[in-house]
ModelCIF file with pLDDT and N, C-alpha, C, O atoms, coordinates in Angstrom:
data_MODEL
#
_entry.id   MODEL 
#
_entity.id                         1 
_entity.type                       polymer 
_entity.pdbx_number_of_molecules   1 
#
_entity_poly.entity_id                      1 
_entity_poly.type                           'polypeptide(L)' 
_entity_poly.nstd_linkage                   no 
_entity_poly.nstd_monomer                   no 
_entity_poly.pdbx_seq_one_letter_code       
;(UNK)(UNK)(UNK)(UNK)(UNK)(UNK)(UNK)(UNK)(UNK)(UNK)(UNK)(UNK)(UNK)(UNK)(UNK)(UNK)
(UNK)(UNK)(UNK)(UNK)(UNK)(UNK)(UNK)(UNK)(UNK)(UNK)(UNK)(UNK)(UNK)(UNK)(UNK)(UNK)
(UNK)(UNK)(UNK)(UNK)(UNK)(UNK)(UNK)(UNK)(UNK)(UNK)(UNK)(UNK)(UNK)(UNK)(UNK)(UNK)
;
_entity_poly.pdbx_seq_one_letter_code_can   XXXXXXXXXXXXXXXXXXXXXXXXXXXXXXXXXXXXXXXXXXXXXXXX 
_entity_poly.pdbx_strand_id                 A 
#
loop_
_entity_poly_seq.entity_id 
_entity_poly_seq.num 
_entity_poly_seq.mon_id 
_entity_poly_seq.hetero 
1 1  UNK n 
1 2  UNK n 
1 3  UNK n 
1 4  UNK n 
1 5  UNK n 
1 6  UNK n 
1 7  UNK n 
1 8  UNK n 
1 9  UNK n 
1 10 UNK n 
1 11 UNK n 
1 12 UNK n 
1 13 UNK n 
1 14 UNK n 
1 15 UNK n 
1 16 UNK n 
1 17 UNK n 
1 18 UNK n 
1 19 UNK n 
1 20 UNK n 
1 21 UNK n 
1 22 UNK n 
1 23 UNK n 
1 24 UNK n 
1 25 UNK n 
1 26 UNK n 
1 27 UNK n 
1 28 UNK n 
1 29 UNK n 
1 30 UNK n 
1 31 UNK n 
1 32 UNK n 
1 33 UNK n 
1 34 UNK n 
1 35 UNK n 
1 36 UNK n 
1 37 UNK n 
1 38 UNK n 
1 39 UNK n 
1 40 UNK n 
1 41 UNK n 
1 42 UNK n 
1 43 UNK n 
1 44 UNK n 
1 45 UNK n 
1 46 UNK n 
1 47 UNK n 
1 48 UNK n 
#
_struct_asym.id          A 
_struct_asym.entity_id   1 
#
loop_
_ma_qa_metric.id 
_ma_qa_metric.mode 
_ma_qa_metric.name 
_ma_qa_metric.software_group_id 
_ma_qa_metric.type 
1 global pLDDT . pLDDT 
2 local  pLDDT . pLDDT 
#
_ma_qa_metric_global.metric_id      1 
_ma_qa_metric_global.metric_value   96.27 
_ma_qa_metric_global.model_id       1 
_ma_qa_metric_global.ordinal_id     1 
#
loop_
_ma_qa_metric_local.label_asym_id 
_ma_qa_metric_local.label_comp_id 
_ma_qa_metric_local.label_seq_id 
_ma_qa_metric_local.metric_id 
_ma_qa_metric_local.metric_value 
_ma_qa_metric_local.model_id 
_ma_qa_metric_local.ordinal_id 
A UNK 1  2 97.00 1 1  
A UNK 2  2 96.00 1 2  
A UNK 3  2 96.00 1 3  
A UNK 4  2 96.00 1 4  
A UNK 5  2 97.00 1 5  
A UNK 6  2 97.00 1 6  
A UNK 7  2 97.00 1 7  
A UNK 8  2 96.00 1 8  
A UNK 9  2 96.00 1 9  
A UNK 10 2 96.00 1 10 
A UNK 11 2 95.00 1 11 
A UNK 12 2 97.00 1 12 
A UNK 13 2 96.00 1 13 
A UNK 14 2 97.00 1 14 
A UNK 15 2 97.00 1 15 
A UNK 16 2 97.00 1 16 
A UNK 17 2 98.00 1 17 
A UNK 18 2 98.00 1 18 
A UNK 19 2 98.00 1 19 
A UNK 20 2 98.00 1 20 
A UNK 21 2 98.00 1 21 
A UNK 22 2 98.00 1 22 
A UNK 23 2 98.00 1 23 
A UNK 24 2 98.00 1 24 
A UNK 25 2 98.00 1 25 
A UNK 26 2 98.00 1 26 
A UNK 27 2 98.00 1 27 
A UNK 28 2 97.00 1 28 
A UNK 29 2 97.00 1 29 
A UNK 30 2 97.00 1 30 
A UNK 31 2 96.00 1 31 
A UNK 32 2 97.00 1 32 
A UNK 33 2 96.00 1 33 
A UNK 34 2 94.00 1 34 
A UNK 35 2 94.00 1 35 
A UNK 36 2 95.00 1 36 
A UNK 37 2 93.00 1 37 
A UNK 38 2 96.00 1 38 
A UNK 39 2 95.00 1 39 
A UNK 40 2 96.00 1 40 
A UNK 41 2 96.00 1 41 
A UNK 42 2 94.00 1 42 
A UNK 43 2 94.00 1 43 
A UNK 44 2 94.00 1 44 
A UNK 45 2 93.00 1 45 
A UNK 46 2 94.00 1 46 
A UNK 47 2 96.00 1 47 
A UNK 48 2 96.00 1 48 
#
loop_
_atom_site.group_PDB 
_atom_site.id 
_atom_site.type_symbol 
_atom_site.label_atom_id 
_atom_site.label_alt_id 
_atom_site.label_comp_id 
_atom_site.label_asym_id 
_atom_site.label_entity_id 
_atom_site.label_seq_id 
_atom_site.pdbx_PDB_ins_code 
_atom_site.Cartn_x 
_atom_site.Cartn_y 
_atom_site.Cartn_z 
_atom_site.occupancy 
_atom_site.B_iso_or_equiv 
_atom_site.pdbx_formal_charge 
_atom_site.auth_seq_id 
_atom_site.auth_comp_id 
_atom_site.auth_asym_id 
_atom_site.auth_atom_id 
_atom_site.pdbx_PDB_model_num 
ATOM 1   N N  . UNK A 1 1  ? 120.717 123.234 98.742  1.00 97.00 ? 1  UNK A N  1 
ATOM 2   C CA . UNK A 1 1  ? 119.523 122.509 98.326  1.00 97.00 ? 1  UNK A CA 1 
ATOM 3   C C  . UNK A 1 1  ? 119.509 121.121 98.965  1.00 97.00 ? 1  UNK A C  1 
ATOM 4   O O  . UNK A 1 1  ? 120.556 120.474 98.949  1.00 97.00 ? 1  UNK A O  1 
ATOM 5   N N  . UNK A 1 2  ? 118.183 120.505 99.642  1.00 96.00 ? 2  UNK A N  1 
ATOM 6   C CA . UNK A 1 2  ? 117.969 119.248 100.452 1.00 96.00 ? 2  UNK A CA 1 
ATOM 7   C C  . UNK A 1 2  ? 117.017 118.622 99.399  1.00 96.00 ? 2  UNK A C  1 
ATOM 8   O O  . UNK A 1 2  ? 116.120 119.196 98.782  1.00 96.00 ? 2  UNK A O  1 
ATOM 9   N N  . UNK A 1 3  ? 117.392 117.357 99.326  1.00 96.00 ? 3  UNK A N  1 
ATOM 10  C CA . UNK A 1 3  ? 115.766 116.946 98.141  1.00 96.00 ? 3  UNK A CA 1 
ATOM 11  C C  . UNK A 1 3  ? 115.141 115.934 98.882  1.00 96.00 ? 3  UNK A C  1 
ATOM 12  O O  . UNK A 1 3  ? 116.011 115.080 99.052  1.00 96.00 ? 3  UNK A O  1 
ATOM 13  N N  . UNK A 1 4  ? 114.190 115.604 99.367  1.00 96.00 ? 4  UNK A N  1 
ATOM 14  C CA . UNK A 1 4  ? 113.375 114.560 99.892  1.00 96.00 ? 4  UNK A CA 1 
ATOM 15  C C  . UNK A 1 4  ? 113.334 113.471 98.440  1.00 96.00 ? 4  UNK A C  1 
ATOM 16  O O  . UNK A 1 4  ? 112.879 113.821 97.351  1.00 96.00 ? 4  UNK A O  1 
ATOM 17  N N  . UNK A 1 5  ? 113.832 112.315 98.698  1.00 97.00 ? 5  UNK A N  1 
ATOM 18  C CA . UNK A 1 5  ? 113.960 111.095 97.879  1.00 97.00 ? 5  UNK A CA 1 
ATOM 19  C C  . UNK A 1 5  ? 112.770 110.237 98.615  1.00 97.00 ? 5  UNK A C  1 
ATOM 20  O O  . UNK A 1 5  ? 112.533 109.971 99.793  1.00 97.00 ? 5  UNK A O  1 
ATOM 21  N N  . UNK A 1 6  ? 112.207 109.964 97.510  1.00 97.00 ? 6  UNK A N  1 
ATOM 22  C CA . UNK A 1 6  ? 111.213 108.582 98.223  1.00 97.00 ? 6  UNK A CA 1 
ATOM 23  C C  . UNK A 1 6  ? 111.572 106.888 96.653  1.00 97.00 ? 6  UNK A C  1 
ATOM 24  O O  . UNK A 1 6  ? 111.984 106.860 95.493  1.00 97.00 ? 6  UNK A O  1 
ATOM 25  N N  . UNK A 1 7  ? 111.124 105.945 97.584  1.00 97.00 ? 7  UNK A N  1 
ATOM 26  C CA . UNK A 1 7  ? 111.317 105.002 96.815  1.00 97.00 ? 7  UNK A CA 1 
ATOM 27  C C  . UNK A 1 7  ? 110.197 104.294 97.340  1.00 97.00 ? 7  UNK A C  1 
ATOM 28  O O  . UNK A 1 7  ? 109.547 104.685 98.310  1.00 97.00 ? 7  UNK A O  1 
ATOM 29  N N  . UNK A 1 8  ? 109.928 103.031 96.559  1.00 96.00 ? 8  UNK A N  1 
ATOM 30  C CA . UNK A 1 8  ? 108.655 101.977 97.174  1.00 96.00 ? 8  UNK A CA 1 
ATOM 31  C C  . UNK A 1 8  ? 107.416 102.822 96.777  1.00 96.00 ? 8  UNK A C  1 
ATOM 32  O O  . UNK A 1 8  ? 106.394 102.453 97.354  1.00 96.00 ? 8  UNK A O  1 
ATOM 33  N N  . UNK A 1 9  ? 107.282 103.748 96.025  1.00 96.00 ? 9  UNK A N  1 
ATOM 34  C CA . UNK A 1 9  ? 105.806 103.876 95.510  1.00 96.00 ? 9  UNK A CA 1 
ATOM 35  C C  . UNK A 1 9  ? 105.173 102.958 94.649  1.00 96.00 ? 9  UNK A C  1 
ATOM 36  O O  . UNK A 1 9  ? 105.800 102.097 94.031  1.00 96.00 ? 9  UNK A O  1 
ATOM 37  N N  . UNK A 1 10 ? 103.551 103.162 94.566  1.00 96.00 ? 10 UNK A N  1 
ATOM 38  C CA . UNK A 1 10 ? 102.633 102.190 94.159  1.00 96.00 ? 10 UNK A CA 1 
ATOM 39  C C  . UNK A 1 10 ? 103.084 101.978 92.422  1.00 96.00 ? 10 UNK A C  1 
ATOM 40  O O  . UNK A 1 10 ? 103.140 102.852 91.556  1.00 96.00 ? 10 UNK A O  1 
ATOM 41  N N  . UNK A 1 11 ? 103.338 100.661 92.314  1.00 95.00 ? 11 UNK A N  1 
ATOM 42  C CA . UNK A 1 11 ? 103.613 100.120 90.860  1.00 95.00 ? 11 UNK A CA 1 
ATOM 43  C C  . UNK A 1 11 ? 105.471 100.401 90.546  1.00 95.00 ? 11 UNK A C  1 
ATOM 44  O O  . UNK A 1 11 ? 106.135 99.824  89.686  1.00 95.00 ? 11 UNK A O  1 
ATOM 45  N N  . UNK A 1 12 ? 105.844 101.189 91.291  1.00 97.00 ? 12 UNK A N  1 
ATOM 46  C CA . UNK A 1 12 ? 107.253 101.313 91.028  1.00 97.00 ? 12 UNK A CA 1 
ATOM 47  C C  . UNK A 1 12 ? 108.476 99.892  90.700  1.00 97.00 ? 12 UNK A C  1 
ATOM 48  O O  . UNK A 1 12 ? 109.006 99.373  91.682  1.00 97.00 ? 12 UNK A O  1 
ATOM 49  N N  . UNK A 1 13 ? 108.786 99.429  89.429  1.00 96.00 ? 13 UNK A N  1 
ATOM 50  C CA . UNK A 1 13 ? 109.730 98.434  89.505  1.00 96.00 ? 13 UNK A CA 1 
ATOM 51  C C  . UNK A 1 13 ? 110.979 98.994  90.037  1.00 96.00 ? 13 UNK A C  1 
ATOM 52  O O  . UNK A 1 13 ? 111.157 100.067 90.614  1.00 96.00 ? 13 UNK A O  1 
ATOM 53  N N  . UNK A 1 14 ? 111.991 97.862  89.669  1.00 97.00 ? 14 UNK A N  1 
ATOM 54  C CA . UNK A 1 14 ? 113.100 97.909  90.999  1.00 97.00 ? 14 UNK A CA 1 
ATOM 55  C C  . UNK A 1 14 ? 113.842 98.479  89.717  1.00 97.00 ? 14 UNK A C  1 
ATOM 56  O O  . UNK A 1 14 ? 114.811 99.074  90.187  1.00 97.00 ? 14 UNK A O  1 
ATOM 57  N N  . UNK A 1 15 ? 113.875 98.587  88.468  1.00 97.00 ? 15 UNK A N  1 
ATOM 58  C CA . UNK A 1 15 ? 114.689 99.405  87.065  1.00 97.00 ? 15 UNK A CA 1 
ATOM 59  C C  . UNK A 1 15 ? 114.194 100.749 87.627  1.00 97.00 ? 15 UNK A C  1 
ATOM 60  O O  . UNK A 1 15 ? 115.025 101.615 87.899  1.00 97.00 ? 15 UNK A O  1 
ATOM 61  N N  . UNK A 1 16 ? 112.877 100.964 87.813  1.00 97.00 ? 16 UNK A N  1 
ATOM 62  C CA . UNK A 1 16 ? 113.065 102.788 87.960  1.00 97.00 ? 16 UNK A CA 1 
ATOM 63  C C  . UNK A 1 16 ? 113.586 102.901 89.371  1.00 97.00 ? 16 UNK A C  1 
ATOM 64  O O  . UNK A 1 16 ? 113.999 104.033 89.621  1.00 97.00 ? 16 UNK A O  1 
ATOM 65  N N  . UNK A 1 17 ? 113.660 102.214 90.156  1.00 98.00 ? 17 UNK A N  1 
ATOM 66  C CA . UNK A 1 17 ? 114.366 102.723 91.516  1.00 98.00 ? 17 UNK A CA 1 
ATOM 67  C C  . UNK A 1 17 ? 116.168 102.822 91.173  1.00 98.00 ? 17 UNK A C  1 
ATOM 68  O O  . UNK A 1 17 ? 116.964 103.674 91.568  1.00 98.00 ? 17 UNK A O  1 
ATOM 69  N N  . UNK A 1 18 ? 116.395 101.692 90.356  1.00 98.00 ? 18 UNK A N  1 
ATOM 70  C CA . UNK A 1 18 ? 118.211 102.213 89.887  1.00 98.00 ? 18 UNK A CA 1 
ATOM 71  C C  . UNK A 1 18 ? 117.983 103.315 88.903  1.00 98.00 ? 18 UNK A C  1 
ATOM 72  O O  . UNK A 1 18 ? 118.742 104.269 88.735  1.00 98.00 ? 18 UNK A O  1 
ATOM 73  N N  . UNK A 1 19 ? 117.099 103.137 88.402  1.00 98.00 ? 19 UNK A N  1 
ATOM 74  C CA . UNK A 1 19 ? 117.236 104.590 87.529  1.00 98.00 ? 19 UNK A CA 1 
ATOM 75  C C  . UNK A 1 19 ? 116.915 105.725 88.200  1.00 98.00 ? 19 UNK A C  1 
ATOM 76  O O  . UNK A 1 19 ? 117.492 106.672 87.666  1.00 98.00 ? 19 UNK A O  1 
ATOM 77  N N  . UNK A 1 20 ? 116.140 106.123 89.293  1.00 98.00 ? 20 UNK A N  1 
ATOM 78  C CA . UNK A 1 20 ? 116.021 106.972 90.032  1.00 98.00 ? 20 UNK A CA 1 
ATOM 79  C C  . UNK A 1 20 ? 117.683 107.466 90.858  1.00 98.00 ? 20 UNK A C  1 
ATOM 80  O O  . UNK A 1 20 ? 118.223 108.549 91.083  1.00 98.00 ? 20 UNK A O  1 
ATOM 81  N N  . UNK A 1 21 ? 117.944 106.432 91.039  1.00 98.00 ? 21 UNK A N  1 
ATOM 82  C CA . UNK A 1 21 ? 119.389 106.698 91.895  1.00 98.00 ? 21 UNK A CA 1 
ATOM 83  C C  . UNK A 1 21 ? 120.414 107.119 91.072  1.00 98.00 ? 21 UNK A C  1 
ATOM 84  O O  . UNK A 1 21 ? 121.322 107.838 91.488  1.00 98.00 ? 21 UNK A O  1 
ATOM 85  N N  . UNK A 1 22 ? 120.303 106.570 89.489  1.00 98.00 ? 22 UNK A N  1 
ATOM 86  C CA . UNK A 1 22 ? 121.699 107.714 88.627  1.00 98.00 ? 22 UNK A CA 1 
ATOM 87  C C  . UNK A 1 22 ? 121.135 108.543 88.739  1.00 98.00 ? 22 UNK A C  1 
ATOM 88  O O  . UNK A 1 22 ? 121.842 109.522 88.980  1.00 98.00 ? 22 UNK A O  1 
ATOM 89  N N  . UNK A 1 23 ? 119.566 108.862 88.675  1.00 98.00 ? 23 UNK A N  1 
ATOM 90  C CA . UNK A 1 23 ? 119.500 110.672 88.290  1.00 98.00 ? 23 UNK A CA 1 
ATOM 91  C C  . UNK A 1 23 ? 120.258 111.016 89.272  1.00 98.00 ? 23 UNK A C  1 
ATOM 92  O O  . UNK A 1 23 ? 121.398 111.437 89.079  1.00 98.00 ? 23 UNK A O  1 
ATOM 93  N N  . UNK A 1 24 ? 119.722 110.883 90.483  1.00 98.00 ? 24 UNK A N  1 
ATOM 94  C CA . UNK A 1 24 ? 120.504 111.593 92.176  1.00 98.00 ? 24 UNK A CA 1 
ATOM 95  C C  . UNK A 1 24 ? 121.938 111.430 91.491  1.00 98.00 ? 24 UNK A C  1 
ATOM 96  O O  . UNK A 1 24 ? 122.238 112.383 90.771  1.00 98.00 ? 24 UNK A O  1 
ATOM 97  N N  . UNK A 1 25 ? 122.804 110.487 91.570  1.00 98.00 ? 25 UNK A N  1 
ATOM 98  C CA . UNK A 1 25 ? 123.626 110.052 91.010  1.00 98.00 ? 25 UNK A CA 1 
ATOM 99  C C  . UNK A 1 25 ? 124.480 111.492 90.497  1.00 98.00 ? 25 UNK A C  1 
ATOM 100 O O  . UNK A 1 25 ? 125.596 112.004 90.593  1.00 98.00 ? 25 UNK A O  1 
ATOM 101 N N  . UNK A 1 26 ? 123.552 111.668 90.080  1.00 98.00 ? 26 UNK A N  1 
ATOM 102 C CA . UNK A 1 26 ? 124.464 113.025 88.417  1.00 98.00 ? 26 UNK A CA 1 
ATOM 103 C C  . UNK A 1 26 ? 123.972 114.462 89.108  1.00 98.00 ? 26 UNK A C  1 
ATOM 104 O O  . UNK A 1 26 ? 124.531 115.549 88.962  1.00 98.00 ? 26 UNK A O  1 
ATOM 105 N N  . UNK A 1 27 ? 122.453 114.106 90.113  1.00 98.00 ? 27 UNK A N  1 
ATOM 106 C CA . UNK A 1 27 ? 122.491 115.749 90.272  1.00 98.00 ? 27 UNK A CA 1 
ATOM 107 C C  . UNK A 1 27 ? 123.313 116.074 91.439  1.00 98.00 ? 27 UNK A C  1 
ATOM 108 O O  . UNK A 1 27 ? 123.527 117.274 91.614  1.00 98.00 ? 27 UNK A O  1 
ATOM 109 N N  . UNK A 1 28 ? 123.824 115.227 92.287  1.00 97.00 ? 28 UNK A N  1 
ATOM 110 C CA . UNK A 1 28 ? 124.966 115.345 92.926  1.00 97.00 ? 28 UNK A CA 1 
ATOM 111 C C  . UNK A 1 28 ? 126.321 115.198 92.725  1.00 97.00 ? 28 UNK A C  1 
ATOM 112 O O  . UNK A 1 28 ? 127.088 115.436 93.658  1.00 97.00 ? 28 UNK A O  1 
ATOM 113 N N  . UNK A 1 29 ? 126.720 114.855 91.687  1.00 97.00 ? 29 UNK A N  1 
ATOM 114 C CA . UNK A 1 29 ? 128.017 114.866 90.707  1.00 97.00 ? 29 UNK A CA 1 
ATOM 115 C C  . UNK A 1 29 ? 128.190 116.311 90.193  1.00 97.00 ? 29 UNK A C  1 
ATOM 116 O O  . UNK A 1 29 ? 129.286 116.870 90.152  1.00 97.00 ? 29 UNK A O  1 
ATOM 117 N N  . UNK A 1 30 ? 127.036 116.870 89.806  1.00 97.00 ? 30 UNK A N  1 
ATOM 118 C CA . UNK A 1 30 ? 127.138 117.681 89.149  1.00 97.00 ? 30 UNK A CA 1 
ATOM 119 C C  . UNK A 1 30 ? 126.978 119.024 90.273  1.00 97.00 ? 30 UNK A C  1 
ATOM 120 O O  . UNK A 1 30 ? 126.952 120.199 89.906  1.00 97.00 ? 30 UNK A O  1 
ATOM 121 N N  . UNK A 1 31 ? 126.898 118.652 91.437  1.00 96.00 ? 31 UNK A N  1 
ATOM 122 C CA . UNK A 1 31 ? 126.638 119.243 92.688  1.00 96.00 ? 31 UNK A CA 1 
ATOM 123 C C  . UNK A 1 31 ? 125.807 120.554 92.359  1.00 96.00 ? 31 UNK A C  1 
ATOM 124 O O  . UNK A 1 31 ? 126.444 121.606 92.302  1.00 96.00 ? 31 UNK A O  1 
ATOM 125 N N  . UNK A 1 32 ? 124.548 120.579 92.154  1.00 97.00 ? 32 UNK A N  1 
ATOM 126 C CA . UNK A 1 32 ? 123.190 120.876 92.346  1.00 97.00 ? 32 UNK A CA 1 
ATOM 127 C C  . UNK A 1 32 ? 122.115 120.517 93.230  1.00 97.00 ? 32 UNK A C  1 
ATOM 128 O O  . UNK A 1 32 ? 121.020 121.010 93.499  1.00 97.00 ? 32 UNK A O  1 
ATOM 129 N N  . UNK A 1 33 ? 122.829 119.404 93.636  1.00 96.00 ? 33 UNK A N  1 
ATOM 130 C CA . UNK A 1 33 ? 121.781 118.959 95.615  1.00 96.00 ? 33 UNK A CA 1 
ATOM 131 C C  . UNK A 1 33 ? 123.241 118.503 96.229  1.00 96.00 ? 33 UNK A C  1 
ATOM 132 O O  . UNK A 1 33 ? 124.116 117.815 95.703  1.00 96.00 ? 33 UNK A O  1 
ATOM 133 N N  . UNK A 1 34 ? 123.194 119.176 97.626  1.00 94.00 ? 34 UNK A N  1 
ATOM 134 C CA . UNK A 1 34 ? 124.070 119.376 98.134  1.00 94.00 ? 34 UNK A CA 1 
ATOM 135 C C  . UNK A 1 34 ? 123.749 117.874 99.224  1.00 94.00 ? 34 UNK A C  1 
ATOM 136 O O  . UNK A 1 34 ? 124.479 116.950 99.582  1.00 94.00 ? 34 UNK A O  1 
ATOM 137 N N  . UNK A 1 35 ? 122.253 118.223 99.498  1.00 94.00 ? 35 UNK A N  1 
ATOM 138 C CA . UNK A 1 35 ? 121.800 117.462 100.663 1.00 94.00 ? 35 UNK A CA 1 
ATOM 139 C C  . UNK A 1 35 ? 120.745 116.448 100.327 1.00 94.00 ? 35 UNK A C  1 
ATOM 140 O O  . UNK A 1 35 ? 120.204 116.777 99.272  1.00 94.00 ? 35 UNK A O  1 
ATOM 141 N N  . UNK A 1 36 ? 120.231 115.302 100.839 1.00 95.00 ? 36 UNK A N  1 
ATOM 142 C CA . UNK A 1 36 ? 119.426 114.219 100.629 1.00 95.00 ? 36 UNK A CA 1 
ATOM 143 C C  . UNK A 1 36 ? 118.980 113.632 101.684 1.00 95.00 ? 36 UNK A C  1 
ATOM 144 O O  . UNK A 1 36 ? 119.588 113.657 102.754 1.00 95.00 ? 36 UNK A O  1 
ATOM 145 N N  . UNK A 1 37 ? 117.859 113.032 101.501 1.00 93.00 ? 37 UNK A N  1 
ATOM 146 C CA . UNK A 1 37 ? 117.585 111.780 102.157 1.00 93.00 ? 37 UNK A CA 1 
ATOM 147 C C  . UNK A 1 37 ? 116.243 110.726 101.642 1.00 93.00 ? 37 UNK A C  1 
ATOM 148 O O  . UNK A 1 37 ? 115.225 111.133 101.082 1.00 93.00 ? 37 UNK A O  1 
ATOM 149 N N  . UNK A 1 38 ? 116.477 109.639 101.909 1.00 96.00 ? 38 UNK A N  1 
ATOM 150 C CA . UNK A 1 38 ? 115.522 108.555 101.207 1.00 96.00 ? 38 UNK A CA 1 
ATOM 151 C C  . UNK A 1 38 ? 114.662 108.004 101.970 1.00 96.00 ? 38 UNK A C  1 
ATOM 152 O O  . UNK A 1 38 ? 114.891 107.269 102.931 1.00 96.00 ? 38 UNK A O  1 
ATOM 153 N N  . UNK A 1 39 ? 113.675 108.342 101.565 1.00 95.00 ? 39 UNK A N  1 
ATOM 154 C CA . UNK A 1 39 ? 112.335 107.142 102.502 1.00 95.00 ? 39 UNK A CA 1 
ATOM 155 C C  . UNK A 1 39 ? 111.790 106.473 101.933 1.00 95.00 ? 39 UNK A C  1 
ATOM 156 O O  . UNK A 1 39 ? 111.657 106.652 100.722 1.00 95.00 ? 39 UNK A O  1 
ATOM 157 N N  . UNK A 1 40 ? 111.198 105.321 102.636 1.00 96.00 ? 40 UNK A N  1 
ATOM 158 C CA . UNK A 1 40 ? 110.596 104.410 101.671 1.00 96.00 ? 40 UNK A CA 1 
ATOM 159 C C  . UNK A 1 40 ? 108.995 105.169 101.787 1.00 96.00 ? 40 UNK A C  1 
ATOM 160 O O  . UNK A 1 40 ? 108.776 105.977 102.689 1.00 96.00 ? 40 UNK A O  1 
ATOM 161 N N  . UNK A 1 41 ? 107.649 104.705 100.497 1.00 96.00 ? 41 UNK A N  1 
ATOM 162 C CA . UNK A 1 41 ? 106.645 105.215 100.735 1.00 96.00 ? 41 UNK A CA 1 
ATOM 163 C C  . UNK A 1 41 ? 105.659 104.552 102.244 1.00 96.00 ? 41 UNK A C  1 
ATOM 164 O O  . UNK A 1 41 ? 105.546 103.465 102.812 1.00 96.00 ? 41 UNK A O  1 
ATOM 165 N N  . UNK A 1 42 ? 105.229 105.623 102.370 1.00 94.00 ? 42 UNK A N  1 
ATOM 166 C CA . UNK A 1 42 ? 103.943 105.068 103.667 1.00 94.00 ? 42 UNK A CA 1 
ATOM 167 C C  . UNK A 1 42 ? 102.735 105.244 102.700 1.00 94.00 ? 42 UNK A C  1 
ATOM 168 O O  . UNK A 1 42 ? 102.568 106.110 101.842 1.00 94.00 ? 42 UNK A O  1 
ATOM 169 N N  . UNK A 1 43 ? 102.123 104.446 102.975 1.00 94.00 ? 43 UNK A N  1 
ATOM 170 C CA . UNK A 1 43 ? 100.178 104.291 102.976 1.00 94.00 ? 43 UNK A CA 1 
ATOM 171 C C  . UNK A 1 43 ? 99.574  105.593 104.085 1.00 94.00 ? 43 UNK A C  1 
ATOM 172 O O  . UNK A 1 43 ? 99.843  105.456 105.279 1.00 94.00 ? 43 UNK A O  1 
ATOM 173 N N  . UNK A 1 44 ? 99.045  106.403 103.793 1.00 94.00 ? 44 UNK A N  1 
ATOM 174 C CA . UNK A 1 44 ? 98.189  107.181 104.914 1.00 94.00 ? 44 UNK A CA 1 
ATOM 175 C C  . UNK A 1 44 ? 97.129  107.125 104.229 1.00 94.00 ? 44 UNK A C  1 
ATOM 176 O O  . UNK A 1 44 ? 97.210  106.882 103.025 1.00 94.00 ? 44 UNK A O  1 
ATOM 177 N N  . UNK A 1 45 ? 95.852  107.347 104.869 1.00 93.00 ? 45 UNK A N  1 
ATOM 178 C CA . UNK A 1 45 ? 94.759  107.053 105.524 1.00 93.00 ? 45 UNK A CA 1 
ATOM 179 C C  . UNK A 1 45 ? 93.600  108.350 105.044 1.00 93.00 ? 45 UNK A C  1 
ATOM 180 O O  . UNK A 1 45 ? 92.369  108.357 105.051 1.00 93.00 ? 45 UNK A O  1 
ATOM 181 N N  . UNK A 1 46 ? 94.731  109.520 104.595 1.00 94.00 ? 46 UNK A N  1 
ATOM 182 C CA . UNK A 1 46 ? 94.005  110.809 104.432 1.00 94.00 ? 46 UNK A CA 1 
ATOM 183 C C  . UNK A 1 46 ? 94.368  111.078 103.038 1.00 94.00 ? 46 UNK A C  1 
ATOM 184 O O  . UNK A 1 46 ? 93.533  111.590 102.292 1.00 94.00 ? 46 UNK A O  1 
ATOM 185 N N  . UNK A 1 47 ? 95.988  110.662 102.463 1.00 96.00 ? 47 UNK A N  1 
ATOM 186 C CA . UNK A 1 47 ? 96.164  110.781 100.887 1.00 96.00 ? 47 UNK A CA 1 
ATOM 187 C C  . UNK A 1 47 ? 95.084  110.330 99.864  1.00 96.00 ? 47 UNK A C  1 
ATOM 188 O O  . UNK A 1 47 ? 94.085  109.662 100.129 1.00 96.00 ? 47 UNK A O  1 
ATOM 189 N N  . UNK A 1 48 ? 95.512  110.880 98.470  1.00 96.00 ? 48 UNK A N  1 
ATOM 190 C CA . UNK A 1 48 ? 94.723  110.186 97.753  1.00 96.00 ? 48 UNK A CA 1 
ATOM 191 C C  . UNK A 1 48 ? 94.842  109.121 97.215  1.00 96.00 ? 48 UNK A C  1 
ATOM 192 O O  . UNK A 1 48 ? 93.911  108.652 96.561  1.00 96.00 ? 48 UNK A O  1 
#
C-alpha cells in the first residue's frame, strides 16, 4: 500500500498538520502503509 499525503490545504492549521503526521505516524508503526509521499497543496484552475 502507497498513500498520497498532502499538507497546506485551504484553512488547514499547523495542529492538524502534526496531527496528520501521528496518524501516518501509527499507520506505519502499525505497518499498514508500507509506502508514502507528501505534497504540499497546488491551486488548479479546473478544481473546485
Amino acid at each position: 500500500v502507497h498513500s498520497y499525503l498532502m499538507y497546506g490545504y485551504p484553512t488547514q492549521t499547523e495542529q492538524e498538520t502534526i496531527d496528520s503526521l501521528e496518524m501516518v505516524r501509527q499507520l506505519f508503526e502499525l505497518g499498514i502503509i508500507q509506502s508514502g509521499f507528501w505534497h504540499q497543496f497546488a491551486l488548479t484552475t479546473h478544481s473546485p
